[in-house]
PDB file of N, CA and C in Angstrom:
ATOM      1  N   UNK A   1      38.509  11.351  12.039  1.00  0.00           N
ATOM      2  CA  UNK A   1      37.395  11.669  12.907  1.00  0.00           C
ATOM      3  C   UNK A   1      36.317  12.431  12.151  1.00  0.00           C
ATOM      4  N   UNK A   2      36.907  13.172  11.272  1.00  0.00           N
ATOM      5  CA  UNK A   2      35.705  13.906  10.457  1.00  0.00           C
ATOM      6  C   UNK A   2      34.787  13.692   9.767  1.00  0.00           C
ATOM      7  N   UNK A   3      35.502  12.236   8.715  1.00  0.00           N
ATOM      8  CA  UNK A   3      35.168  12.031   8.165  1.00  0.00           C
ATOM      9  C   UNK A   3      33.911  10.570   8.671  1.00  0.00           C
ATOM     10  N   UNK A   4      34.065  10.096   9.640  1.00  0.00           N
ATOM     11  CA  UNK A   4      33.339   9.158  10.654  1.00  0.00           C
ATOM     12  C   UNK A   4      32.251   9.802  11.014  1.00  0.00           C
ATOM     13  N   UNK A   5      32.499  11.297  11.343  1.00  0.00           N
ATOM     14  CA  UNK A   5      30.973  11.799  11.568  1.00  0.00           C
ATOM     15  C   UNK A   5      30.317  12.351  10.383  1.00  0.00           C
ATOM     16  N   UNK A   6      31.285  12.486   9.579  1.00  0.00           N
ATOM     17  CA  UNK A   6      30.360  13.035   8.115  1.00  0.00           C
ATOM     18  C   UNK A   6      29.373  11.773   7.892  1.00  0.00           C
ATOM     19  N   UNK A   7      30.110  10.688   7.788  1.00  0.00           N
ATOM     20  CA  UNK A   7      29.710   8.786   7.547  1.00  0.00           C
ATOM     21  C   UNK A   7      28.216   9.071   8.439  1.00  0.00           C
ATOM     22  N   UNK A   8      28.395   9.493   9.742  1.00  0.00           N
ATOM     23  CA  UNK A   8      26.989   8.941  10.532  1.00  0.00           C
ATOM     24  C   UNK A   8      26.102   9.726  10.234  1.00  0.00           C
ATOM     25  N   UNK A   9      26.460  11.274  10.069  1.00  0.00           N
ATOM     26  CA  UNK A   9      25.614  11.957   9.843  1.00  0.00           C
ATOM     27  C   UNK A   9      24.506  11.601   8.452  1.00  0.00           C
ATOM     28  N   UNK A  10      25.603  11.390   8.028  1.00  0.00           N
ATOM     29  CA  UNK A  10      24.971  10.921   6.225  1.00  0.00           C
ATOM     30  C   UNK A  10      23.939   9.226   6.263  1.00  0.00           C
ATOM     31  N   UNK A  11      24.106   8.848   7.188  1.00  0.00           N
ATOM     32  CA  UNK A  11      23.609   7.779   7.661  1.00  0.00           C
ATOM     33  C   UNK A  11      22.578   8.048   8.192  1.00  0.00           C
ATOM     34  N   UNK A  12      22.339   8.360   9.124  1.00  0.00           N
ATOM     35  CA  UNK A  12      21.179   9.141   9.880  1.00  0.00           C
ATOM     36  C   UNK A  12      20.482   9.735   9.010  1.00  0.00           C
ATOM     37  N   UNK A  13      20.998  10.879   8.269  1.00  0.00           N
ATOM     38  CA  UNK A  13      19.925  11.207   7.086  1.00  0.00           C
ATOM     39  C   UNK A  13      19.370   9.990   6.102  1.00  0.00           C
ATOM     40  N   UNK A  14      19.720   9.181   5.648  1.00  0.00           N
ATOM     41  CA  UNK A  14      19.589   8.433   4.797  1.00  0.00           C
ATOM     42  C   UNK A  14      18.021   7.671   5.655  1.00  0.00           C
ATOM     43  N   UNK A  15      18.560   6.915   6.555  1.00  0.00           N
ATOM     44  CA  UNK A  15      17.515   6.371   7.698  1.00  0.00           C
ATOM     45  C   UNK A  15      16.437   7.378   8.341  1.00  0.00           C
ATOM     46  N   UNK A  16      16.111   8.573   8.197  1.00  0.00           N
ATOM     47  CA  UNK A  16      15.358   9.559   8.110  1.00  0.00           C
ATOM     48  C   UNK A  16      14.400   9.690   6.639  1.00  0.00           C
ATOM     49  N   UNK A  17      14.717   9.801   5.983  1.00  0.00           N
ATOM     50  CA  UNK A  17      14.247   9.632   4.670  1.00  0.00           C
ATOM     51  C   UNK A  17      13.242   8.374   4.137  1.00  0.00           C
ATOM     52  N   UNK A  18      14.023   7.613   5.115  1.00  0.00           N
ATOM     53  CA  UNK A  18      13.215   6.082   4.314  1.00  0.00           C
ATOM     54  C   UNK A  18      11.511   5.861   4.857  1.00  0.00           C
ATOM     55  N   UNK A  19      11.564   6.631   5.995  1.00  0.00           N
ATOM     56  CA  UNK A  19       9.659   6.313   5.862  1.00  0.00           C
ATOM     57  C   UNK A  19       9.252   7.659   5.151  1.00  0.00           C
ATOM     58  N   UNK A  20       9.853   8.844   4.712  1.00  0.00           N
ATOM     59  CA  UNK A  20       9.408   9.630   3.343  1.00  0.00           C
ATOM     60  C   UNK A  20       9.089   8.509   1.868  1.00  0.00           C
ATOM     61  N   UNK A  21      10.112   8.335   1.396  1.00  0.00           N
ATOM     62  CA  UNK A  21      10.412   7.465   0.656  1.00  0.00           C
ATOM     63  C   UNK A  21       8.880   6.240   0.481  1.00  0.00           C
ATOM     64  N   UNK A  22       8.534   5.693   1.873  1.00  0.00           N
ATOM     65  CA  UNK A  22       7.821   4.508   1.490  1.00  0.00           C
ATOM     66  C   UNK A  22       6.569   4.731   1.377  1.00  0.00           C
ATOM     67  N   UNK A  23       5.963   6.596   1.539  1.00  0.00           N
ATOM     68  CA  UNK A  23       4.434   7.036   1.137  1.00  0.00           C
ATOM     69  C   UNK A  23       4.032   6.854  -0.026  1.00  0.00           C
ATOM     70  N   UNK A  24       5.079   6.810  -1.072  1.00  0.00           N
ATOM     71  CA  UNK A  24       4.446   6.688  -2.227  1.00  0.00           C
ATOM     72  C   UNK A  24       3.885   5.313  -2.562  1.00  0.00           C
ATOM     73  N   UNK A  25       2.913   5.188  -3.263  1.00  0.00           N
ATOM     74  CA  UNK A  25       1.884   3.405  -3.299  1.00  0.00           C
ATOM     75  C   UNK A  25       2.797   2.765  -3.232  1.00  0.00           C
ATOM     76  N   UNK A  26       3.604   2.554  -4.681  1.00  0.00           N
ATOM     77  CA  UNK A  26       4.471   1.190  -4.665  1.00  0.00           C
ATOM     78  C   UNK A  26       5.780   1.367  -3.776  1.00  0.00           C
ATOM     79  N   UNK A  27       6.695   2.248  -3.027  1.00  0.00           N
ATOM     80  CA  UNK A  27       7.272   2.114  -1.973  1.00  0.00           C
ATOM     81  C   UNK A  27       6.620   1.406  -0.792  1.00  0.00           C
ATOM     82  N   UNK A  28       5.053   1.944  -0.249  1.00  0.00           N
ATOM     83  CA  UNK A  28       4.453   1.205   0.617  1.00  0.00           C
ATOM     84  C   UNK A  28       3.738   0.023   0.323  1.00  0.00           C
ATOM     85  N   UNK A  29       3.205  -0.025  -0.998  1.00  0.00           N
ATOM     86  CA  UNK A  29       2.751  -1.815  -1.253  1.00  0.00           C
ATOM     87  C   UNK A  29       3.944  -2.538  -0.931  1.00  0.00           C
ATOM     88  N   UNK A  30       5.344  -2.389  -1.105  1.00  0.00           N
ATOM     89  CA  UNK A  30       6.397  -3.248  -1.132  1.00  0.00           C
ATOM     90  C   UNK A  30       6.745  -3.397  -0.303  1.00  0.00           C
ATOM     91  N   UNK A  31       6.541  -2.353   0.949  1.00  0.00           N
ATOM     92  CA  UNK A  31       6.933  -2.386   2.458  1.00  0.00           C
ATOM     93  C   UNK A  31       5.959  -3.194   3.062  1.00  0.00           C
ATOM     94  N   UNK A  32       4.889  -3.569   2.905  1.00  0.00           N
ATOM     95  CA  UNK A  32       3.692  -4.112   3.817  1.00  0.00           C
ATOM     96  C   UNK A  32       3.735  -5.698   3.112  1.00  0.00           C
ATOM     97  N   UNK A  33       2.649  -6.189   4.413  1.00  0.00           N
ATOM     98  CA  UNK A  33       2.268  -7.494   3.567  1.00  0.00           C
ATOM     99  C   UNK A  33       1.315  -7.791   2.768  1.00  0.00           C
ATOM    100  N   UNK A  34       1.229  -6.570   2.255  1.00  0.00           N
ATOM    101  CA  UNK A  34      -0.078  -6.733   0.739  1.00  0.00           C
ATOM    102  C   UNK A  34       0.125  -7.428   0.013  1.00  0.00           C
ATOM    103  N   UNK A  35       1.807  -7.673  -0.287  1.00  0.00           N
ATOM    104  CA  UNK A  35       2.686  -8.299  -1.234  1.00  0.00           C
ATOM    105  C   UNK A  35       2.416  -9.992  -1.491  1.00  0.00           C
ATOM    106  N   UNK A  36       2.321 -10.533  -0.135  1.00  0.00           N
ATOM    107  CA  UNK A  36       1.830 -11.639   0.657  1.00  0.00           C
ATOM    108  C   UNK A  36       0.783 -12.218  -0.502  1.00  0.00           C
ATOM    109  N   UNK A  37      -0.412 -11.289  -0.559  1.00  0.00           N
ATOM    110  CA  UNK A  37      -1.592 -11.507  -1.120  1.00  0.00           C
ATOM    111  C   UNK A  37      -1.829 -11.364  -2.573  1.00  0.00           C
ATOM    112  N   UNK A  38      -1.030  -9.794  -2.690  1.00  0.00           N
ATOM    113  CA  UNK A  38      -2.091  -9.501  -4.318  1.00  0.00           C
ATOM    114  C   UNK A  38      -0.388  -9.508  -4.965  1.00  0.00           C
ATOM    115  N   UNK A  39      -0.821  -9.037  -6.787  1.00  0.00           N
ATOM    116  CA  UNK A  39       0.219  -8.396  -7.391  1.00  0.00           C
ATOM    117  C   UNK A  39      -0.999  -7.834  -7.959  1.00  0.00           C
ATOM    118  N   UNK A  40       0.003  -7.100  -8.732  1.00  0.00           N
ATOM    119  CA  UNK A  40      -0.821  -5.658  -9.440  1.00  0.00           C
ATOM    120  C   UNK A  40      -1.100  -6.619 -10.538  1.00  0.00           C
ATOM    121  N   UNK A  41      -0.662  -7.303 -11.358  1.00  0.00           N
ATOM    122  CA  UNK A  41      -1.245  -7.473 -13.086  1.00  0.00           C
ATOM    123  C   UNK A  41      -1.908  -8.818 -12.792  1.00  0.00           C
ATOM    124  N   UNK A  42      -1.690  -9.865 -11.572  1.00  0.00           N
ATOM    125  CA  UNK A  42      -2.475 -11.121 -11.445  1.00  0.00           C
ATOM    126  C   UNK A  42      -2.907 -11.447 -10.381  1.00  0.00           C
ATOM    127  N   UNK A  43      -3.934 -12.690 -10.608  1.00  0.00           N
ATOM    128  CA  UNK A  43      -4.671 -12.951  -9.338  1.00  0.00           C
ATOM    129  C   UNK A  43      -3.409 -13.723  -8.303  1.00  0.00           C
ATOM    130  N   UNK A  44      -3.203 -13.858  -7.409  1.00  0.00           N
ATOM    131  CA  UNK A  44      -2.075 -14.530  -6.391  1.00  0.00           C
ATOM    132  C   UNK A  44      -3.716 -15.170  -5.185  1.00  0.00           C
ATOM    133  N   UNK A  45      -4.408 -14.449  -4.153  1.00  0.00           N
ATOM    134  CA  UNK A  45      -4.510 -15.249  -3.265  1.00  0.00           C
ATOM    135  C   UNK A  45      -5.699 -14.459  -3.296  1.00  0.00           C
ATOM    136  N   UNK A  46      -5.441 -12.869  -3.466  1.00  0.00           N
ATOM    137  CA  UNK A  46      -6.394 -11.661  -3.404  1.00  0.00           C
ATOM    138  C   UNK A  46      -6.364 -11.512  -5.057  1.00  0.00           C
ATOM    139  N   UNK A  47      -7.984 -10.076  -5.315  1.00  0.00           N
ATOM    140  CA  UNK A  47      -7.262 -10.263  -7.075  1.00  0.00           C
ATOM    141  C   UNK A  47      -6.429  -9.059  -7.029  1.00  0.00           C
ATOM    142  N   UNK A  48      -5.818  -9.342  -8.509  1.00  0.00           N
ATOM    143  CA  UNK A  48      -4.462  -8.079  -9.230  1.00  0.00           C
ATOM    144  C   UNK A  48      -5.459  -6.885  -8.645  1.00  0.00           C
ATOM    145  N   UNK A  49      -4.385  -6.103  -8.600  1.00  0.00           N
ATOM    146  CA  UNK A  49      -4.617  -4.425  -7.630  1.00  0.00           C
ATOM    147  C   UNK A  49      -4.950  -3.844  -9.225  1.00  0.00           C
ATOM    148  N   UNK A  50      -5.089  -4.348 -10.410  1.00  0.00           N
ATOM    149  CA  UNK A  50      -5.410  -3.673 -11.578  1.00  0.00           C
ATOM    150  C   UNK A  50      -7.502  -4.112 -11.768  1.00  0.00           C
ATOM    151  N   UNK A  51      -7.514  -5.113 -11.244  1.00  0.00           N
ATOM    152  CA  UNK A  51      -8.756  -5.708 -11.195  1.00  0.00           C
ATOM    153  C   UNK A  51      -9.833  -4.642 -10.020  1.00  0.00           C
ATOM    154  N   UNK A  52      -9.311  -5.165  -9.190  1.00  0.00           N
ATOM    155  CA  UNK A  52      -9.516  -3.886  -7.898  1.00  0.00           C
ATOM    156  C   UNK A  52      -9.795  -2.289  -8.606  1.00  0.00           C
ATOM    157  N   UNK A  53      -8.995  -1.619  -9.329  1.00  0.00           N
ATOM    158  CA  UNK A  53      -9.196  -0.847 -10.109  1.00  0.00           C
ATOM    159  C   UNK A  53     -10.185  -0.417 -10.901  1.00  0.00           C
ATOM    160  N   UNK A  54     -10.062  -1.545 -11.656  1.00  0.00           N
ATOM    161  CA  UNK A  54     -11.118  -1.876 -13.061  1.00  0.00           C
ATOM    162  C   UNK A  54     -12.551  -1.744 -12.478  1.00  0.00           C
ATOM    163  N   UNK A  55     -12.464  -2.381 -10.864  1.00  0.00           N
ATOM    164  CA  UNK A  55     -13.645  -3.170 -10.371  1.00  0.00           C
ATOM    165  C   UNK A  55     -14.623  -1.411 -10.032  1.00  0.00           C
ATOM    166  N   UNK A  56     -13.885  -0.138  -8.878  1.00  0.00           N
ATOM    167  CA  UNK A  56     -13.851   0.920  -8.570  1.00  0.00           C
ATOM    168  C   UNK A  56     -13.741   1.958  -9.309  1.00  0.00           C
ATOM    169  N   UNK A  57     -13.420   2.046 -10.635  1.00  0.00           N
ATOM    170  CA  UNK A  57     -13.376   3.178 -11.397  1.00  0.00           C
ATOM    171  C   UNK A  57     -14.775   3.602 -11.621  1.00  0.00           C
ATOM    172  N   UNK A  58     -14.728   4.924 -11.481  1.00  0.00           N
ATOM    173  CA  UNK A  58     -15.841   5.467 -11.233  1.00  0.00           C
ATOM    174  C   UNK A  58     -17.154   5.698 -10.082  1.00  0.00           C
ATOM    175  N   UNK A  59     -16.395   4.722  -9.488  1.00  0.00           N
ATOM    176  CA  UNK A  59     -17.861   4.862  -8.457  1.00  0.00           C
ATOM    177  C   UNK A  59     -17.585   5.651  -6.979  1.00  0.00           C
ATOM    178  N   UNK A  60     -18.119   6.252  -6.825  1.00  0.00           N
ATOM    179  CA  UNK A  60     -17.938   7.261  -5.922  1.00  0.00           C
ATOM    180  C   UNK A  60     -17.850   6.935  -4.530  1.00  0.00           C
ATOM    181  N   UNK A  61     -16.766   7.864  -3.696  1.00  0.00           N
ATOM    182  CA  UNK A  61     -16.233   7.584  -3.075  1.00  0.00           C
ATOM    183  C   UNK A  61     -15.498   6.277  -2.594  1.00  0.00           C
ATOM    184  N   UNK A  62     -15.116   5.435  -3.676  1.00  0.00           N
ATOM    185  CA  UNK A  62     -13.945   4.460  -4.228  1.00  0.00           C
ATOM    186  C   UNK A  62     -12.908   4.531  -3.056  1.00  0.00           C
ATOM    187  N   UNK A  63     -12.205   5.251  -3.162  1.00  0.00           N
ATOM    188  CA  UNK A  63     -10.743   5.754  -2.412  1.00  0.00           C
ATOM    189  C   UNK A  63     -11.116   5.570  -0.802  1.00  0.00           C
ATOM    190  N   UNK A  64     -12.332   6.128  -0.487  1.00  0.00           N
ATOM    191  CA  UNK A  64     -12.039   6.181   0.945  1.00  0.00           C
ATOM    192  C   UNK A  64     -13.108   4.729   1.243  1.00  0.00           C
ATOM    193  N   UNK A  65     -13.476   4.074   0.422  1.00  0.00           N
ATOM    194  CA  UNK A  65     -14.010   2.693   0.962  1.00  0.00           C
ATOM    195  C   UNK A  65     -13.185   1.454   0.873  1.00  0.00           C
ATOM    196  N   UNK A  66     -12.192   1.911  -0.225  1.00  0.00           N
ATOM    197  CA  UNK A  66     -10.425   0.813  -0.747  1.00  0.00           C
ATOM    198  C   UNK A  66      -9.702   0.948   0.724  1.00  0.00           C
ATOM    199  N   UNK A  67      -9.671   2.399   1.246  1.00  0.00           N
ATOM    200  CA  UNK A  67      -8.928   2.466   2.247  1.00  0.00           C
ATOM    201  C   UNK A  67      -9.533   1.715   3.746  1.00  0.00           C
ATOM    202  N   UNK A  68     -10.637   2.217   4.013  1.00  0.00           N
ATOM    203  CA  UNK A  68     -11.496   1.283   4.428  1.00  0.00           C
ATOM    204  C   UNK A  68     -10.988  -0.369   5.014  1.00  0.00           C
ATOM    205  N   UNK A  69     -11.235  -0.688   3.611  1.00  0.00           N
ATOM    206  CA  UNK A  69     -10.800  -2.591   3.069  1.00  0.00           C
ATOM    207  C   UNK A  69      -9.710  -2.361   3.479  1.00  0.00           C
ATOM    208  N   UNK A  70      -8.659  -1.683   3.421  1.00  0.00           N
ATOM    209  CA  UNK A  70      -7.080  -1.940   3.677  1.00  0.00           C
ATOM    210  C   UNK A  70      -7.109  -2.219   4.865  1.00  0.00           C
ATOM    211  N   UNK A  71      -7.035  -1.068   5.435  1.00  0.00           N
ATOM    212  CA  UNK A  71      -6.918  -0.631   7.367  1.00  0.00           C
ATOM    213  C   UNK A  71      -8.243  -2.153   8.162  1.00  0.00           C
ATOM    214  N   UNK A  72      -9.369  -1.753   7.996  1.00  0.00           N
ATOM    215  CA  UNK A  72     -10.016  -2.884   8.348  1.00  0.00           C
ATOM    216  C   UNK A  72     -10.580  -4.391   7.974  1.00  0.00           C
ATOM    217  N   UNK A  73     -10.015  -4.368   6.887  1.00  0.00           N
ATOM    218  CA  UNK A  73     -10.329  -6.071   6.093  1.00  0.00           C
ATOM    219  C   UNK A  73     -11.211  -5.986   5.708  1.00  0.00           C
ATOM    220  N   UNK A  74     -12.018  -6.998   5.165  1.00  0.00           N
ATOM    221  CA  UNK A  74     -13.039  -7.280   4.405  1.00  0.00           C
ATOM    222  C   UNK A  74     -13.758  -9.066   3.959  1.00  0.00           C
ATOM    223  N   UNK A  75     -14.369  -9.074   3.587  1.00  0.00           N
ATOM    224  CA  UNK A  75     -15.132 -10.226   2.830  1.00  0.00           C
ATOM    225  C   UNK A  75     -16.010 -10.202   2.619  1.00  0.00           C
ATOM    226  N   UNK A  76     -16.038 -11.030   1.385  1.00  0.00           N
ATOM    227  CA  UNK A  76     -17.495 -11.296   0.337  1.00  0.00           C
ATOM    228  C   UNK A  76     -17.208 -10.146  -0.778  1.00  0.00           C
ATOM    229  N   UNK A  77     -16.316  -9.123  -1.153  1.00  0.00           N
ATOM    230  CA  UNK A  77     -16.390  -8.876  -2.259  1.00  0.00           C
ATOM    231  C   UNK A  77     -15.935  -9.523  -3.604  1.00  0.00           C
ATOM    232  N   UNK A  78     -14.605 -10.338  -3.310  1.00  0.00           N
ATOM    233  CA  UNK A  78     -13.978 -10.878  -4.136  1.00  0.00           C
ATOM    234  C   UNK A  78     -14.259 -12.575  -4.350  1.00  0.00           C
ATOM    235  N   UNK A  79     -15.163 -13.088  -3.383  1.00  0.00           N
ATOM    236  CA  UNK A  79     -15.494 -14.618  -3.195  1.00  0.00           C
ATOM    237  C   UNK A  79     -15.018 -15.272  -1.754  1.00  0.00           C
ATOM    238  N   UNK A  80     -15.044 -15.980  -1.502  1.00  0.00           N
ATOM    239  CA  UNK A  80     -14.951 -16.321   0.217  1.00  0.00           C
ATOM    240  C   UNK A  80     -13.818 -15.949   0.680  1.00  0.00           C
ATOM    241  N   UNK A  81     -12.835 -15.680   0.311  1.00  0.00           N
ATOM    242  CA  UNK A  81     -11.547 -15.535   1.004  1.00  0.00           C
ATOM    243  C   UNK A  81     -11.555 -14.256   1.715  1.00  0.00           C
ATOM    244  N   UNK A  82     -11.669 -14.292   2.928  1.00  0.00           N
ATOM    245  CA  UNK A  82     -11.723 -13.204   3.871  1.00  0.00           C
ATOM    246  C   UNK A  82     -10.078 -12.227   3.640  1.00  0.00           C
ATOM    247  N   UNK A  83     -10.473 -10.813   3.197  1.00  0.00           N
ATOM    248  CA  UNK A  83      -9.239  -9.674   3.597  1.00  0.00           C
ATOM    249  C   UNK A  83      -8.528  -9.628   5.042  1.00  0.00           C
ATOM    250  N   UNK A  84      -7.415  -9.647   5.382  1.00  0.00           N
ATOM    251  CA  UNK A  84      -7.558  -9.655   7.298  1.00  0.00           C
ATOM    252  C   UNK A  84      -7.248  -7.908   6.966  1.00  0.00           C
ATOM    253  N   UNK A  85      -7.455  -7.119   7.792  1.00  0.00           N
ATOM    254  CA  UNK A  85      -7.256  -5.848   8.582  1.00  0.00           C
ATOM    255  C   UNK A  85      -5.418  -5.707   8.413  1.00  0.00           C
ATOM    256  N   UNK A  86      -4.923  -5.106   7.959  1.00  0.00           N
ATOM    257  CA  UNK A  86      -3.873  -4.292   7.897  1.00  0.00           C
ATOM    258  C   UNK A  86      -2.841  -3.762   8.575  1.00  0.00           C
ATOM    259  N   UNK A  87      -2.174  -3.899   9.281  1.00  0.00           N
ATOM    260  CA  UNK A  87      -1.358  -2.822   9.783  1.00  0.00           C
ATOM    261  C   UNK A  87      -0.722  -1.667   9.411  1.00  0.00           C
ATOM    262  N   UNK A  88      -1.645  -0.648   9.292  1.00  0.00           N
ATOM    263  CA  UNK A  88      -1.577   0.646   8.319  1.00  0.00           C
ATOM    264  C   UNK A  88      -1.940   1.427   8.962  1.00  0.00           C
ATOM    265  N   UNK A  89      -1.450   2.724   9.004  1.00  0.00           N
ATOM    266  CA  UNK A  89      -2.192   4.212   9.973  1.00  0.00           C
ATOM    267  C   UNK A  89      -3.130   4.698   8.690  1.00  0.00           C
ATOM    268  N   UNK A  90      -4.598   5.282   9.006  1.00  0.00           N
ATOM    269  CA  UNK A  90      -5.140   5.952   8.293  1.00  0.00           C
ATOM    270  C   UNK A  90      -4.606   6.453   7.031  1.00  0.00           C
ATOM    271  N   UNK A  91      -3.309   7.250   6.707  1.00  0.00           N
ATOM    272  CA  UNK A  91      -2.660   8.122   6.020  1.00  0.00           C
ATOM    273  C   UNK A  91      -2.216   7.087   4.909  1.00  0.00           C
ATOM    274  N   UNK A  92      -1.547   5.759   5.459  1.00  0.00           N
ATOM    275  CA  UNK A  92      -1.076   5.053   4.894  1.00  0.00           C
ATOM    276  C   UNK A  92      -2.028   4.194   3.837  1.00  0.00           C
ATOM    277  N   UNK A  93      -3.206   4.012   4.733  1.00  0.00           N
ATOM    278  CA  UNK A  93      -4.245   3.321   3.844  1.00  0.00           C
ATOM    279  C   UNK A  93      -4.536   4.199   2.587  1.00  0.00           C
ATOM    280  N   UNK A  94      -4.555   5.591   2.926  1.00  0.00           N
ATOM    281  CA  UNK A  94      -5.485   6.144   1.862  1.00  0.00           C
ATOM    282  C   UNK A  94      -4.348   6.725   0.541  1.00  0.00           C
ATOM    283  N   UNK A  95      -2.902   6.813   1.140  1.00  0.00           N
ATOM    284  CA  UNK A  95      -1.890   6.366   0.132  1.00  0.00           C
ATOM    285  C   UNK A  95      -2.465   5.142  -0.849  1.00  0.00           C
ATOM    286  N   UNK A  96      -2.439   3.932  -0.313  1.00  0.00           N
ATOM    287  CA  UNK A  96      -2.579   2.424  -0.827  1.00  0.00           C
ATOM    288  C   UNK A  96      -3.640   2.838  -1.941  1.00  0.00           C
ATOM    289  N   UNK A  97      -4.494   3.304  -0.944  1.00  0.00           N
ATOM    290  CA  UNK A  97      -6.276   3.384  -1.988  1.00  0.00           C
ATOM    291  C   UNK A  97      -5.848   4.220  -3.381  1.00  0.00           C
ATOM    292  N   UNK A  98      -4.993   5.211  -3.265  1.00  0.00           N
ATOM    293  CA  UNK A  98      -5.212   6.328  -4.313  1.00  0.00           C
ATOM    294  C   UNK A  98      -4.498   5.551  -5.088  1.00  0.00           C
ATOM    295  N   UNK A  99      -3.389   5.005  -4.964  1.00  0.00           N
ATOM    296  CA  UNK A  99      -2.217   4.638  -6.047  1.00  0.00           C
ATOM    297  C   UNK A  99      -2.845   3.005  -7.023  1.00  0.00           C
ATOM    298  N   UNK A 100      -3.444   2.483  -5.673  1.00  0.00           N
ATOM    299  CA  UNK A 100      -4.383   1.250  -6.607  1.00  0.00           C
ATOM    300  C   UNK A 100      -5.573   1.809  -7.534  1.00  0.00           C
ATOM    301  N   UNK A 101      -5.974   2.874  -7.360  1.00  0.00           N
ATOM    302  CA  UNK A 101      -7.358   3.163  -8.382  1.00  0.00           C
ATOM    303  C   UNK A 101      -6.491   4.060  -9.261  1.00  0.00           C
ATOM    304  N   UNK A 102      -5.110   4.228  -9.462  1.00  0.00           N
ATOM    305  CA  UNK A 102      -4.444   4.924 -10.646  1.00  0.00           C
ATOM    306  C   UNK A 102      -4.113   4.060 -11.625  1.00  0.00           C
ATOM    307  N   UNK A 103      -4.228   2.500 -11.341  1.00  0.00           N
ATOM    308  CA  UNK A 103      -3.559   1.077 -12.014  1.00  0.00           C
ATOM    309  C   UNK A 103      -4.575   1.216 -12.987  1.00  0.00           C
ATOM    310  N   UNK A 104      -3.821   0.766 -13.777  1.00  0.00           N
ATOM    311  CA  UNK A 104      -4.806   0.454 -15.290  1.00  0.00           C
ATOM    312  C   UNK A 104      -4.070  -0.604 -16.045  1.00  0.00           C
TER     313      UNK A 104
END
């Protein structure tokens, strides 16, 4: 019996942890369907999240206009293929934004 609730308890923690765990960029790029679209080093459908990078370095306020594009979609930056809108809370987007403009 003890050891059954040690088991759930330790379980429960574990399943507590995991949306800690998925704030960091590449925990949450891998959780979402960004995956769907981009990779980080090549073009797939969207371009590489290193291009995206390359494209934003330096220009000001970058981060909170990436996040922006995440949470609400986009088109016409990358060529006709419309971004769709995200299913991301604010917090989550601007995770996404920071960890893609760290790619190099």
């Amino acid at each position: 019996m003890k050891n059954m609730l040690l088991a759930l308890l330790a379980s429960a923690a574990a399943l507590s942890l995991q949306p800690a765990l998925a704030q960091d960029g590449p925990g949450l790029f891998n959780s979402k369907p960004c995956v769907g679209c981009h990779m980080i080093d090549s073009k797939l459908v969207g371009p590489a999240l290193k291009e995206v990078a390359a494209k934003n370095a330096g220009v000001k306020d970058a981060a909170t206009t990436l996040a922006s594009h995440i949470k609400n979609g986009t088109q016409g930056n990358w060529g006709p293929v419309p971004m769709p809108p995200n299913q991301v809370t604010d917090d989550e987007a601007k995770v996404l934004a920071d960890w893609v403009l760290t790619l190099k």
